[in-house]
N, C-alpha and C. Protein backbone atom coordinates (compact mmCIF):
# COMPACT_ATOMS: atom_id res chain seq x y z
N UNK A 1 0.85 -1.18 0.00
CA UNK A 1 0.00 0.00 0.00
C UNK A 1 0.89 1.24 0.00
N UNK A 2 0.33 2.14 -1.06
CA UNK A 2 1.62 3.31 -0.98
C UNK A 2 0.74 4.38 -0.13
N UNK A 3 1.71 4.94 0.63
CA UNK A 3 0.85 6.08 1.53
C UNK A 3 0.94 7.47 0.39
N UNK A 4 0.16 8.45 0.49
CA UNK A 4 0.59 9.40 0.18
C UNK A 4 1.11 10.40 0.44
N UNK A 5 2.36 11.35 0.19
CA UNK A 5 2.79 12.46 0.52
C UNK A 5 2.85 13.48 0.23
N UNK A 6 2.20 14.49 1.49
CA UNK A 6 1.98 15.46 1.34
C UNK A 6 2.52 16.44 2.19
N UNK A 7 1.91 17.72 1.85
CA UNK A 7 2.89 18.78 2.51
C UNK A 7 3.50 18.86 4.01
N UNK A 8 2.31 18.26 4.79
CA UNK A 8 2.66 17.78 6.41
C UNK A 8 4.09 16.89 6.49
N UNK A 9 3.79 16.34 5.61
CA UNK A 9 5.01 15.01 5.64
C UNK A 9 6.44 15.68 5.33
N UNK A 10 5.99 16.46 4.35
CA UNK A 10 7.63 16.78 3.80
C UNK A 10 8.22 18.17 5.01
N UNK A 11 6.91 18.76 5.83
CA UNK A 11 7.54 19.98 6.42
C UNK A 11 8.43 18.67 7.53
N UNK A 12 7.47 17.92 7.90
CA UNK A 12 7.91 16.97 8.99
C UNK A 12 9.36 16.71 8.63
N UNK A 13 9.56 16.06 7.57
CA UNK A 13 10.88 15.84 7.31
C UNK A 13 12.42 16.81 6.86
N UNK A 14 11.81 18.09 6.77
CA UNK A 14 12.33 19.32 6.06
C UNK A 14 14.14 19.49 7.30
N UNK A 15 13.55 19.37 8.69
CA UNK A 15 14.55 19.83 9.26
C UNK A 15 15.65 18.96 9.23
N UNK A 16 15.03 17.50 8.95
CA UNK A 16 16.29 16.01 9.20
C UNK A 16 16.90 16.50 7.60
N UNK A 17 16.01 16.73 6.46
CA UNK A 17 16.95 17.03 5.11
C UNK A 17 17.67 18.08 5.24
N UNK A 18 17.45 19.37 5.69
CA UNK A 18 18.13 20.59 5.85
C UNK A 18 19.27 20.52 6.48
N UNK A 19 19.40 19.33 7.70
CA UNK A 19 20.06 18.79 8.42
C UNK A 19 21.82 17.72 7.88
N UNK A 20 21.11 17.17 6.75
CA UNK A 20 21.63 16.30 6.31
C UNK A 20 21.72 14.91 7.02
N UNK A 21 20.62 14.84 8.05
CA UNK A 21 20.41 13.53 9.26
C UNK A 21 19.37 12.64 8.24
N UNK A 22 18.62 13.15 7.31
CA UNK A 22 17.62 12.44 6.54
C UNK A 22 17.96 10.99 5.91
N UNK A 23 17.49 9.97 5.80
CA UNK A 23 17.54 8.58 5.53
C UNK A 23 17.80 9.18 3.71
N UNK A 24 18.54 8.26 2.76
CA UNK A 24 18.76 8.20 1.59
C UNK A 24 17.21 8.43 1.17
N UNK A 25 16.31 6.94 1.26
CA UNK A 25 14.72 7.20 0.98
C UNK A 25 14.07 8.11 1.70
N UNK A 26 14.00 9.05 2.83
CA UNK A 26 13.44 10.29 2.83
C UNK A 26 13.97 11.40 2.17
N UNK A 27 15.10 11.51 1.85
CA UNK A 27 15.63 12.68 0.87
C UNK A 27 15.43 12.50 -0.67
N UNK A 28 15.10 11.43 -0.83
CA UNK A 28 14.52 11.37 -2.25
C UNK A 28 13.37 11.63 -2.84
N UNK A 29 12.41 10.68 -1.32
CA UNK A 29 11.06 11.48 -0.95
C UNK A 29 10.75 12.73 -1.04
N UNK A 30 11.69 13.68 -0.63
CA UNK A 30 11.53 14.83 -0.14
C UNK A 30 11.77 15.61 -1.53
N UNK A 31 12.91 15.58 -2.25
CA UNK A 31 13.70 15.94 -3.48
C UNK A 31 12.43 15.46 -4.76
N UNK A 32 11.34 14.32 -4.49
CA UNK A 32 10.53 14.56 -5.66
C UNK A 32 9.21 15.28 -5.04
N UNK A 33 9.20 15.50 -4.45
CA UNK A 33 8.03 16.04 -4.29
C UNK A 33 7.99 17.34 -4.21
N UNK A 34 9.15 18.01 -3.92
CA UNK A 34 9.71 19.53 -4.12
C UNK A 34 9.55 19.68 -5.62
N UNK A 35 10.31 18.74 -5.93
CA UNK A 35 10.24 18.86 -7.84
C UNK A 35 8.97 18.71 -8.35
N UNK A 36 8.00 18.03 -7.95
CA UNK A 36 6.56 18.36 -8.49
C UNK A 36 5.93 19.12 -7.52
N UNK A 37 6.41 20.03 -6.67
CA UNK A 37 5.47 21.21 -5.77
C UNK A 37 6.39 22.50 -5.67
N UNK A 38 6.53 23.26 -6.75
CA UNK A 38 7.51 24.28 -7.37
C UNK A 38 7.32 25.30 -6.11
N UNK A 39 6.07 25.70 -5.79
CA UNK A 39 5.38 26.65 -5.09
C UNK A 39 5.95 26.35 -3.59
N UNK A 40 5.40 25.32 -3.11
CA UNK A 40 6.18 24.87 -1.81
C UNK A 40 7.69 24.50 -1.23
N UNK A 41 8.47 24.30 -2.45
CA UNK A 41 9.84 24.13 -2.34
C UNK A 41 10.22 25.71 -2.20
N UNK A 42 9.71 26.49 -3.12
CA UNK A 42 9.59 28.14 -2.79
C UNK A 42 10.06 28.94 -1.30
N UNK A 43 8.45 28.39 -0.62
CA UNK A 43 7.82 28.34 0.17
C UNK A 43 9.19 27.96 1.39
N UNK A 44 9.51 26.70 0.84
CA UNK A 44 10.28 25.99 2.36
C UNK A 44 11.70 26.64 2.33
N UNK A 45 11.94 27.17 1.00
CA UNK A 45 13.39 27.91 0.53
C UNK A 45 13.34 29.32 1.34
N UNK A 46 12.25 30.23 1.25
CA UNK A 46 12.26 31.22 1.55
C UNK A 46 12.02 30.87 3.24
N UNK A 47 11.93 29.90 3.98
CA UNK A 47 11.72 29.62 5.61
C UNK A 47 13.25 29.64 6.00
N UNK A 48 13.97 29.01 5.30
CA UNK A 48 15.44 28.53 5.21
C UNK A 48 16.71 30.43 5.22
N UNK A 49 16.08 31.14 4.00
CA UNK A 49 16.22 32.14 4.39
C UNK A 49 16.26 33.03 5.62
N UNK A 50 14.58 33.09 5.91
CA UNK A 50 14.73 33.66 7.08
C UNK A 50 14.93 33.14 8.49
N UNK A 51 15.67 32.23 8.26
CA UNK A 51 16.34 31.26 9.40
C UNK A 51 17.29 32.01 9.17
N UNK A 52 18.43 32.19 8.55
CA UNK A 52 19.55 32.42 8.79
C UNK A 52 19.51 34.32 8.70
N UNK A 53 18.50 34.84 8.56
CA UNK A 53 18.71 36.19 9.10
C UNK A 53 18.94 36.48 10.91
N UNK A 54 18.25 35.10 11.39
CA UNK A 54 18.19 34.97 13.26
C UNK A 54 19.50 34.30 13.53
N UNK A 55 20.44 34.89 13.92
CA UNK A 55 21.83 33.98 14.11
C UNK A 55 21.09 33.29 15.28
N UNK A 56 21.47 31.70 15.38
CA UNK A 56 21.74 31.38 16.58
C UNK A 56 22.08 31.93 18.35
N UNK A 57 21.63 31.15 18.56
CA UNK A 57 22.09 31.77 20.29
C UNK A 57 23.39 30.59 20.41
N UNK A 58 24.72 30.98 20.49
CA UNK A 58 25.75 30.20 21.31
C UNK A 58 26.22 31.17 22.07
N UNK A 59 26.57 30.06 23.47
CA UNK A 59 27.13 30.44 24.64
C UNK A 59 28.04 29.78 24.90
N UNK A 60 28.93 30.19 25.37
CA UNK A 60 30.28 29.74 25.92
C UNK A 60 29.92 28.41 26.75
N UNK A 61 31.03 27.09 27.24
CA UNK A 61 31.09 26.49 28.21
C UNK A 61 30.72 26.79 29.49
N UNK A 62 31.61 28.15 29.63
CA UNK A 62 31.16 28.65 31.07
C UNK A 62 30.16 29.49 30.92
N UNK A 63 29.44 29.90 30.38
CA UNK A 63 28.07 30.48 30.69
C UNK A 63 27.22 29.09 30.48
N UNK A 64 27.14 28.63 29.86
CA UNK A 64 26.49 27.28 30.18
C UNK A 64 26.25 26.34 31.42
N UNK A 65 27.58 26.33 32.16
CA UNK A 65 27.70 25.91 33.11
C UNK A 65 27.01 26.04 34.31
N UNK A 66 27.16 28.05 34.27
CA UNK A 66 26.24 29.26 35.13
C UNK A 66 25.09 28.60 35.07
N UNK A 67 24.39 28.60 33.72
CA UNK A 67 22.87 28.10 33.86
C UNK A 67 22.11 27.33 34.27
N UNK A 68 23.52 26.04 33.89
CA UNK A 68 22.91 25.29 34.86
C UNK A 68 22.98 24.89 35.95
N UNK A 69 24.04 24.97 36.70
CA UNK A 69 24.01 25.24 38.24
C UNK A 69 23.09 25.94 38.74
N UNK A 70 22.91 27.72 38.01
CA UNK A 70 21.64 28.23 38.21
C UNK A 70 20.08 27.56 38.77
N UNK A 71 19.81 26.83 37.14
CA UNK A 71 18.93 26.12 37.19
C UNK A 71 18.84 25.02 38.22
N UNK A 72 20.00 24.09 38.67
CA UNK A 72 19.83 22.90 39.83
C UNK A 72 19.38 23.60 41.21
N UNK A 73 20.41 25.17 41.42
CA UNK A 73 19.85 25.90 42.66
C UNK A 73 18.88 25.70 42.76
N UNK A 74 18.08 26.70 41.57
CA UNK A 74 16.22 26.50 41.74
C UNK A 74 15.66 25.45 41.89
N UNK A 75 15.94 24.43 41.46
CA UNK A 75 15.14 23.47 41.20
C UNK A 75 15.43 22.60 42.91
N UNK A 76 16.61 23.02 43.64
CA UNK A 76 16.60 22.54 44.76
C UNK A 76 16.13 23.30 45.92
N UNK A 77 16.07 24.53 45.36
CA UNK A 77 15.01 25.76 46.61
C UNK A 77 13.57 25.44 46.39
N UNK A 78 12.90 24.51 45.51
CA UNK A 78 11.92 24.51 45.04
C UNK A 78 11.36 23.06 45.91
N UNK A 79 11.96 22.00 45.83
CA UNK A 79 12.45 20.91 46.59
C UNK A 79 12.47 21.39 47.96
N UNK A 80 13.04 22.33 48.38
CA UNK A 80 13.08 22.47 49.79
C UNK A 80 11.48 23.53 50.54
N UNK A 81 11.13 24.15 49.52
CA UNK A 81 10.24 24.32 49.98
C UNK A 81 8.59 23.57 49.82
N UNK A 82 8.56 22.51 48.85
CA UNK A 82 7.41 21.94 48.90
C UNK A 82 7.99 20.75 49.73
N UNK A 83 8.76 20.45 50.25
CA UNK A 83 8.91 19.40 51.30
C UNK A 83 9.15 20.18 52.72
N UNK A 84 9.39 21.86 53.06
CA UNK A 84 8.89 22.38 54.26
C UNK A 84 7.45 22.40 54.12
N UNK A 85 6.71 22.68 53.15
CA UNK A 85 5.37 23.24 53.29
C UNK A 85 4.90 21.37 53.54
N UNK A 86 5.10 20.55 52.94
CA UNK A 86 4.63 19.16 53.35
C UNK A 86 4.70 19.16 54.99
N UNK A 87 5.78 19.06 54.97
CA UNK A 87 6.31 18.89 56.64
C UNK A 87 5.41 19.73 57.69
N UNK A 88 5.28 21.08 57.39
CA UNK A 88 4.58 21.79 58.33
C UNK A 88 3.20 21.45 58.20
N UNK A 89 2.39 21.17 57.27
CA UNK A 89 0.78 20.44 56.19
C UNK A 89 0.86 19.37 57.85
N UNK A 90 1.81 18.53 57.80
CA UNK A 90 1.65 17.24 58.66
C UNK A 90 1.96 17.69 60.06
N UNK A 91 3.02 18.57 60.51
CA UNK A 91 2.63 18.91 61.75
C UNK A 91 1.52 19.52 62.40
N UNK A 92 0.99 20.55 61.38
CA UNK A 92 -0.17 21.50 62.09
C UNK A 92 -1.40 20.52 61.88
N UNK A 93 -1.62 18.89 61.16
CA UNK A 93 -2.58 17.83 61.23
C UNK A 93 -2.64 17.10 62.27
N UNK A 94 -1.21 17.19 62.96
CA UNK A 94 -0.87 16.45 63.74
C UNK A 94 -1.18 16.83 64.94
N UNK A 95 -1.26 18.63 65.19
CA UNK A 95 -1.38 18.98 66.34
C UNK A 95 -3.26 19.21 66.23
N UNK A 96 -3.75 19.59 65.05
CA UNK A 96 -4.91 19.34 65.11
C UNK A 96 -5.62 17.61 65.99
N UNK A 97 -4.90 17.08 65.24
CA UNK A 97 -6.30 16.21 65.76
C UNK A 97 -5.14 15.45 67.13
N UNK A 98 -3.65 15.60 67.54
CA UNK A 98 -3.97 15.56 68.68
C UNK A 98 -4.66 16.33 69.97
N UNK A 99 -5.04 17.30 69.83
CA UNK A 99 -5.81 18.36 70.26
C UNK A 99 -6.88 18.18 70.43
N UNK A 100 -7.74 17.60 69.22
CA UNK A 100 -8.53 16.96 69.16
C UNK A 100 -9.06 15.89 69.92
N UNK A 101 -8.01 14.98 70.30
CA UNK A 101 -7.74 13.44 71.39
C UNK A 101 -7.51 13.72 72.44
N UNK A 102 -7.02 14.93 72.49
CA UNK A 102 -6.78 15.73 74.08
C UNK A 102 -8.13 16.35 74.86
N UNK A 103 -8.76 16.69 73.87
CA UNK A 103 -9.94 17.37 74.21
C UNK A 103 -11.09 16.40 74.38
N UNK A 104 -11.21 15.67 73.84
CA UNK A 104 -12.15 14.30 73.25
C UNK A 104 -11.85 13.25 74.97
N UNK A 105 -10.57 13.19 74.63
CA UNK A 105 -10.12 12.61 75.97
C UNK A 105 -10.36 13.12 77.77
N UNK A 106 -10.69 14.56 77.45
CA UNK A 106 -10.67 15.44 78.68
C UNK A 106 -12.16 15.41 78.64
N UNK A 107 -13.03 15.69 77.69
CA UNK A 107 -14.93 15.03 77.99
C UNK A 107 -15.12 14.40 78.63
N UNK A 108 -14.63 13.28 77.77
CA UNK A 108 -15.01 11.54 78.02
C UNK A 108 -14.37 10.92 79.02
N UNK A 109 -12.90 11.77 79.70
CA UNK A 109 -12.34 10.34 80.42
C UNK A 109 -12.48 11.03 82.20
């Protein structure tokens, strides 16, 4: 059964060809169907363009590094406070309903 291909398919595949990561049979795929879709090869040419008017973002090793240490900080102040707010959730339950057993206990006993 042959599937058919269409424009979804080839944008899908556009970045692995642009790439040069594309399988032999998806770049061939890709290479006829550009050739019978003049308008859309256009289309994906002029995307390719204004890609390279946006340089990239590169950062050094060590600013990289920054970030992410950065990022582990947070992510461990974040950690420390939903496991204080847990912790305190269970003490102030704890003093509730022993309070509760205290009082219950001071009725009844």
């Amino acid at each position: 059964m042959m599937l058919e291909v269409t424009r979804d398919v080839v944008s899908d595949l556009w970045p692995l060809y642009r790439s040069g990561e594309a399988s032999a049979d998806s770049r061939a795929l890709v290479d006829k169907f550009l050739a019978e879709n003049s308008t859309f090869a256009a289309t994906l040419q002029e995307s390719v363009n204004l890609s390279g008017a946006m340089p990239g973002l590169r950062l050094s090793p060590d600013a990289e590094r920054r970030l992410l240490d950065d990022a582990r900080q947070r992510a461990r102040l974040k950690l420390l406070v939903i496991g204080g707010s847990i912790a305190l959730g269970g003490l102030i339950l704890l003093a509730v309903f022993g309070g509760a057993l205290f009082i219950a206990a001071r009725n009844f006993g």
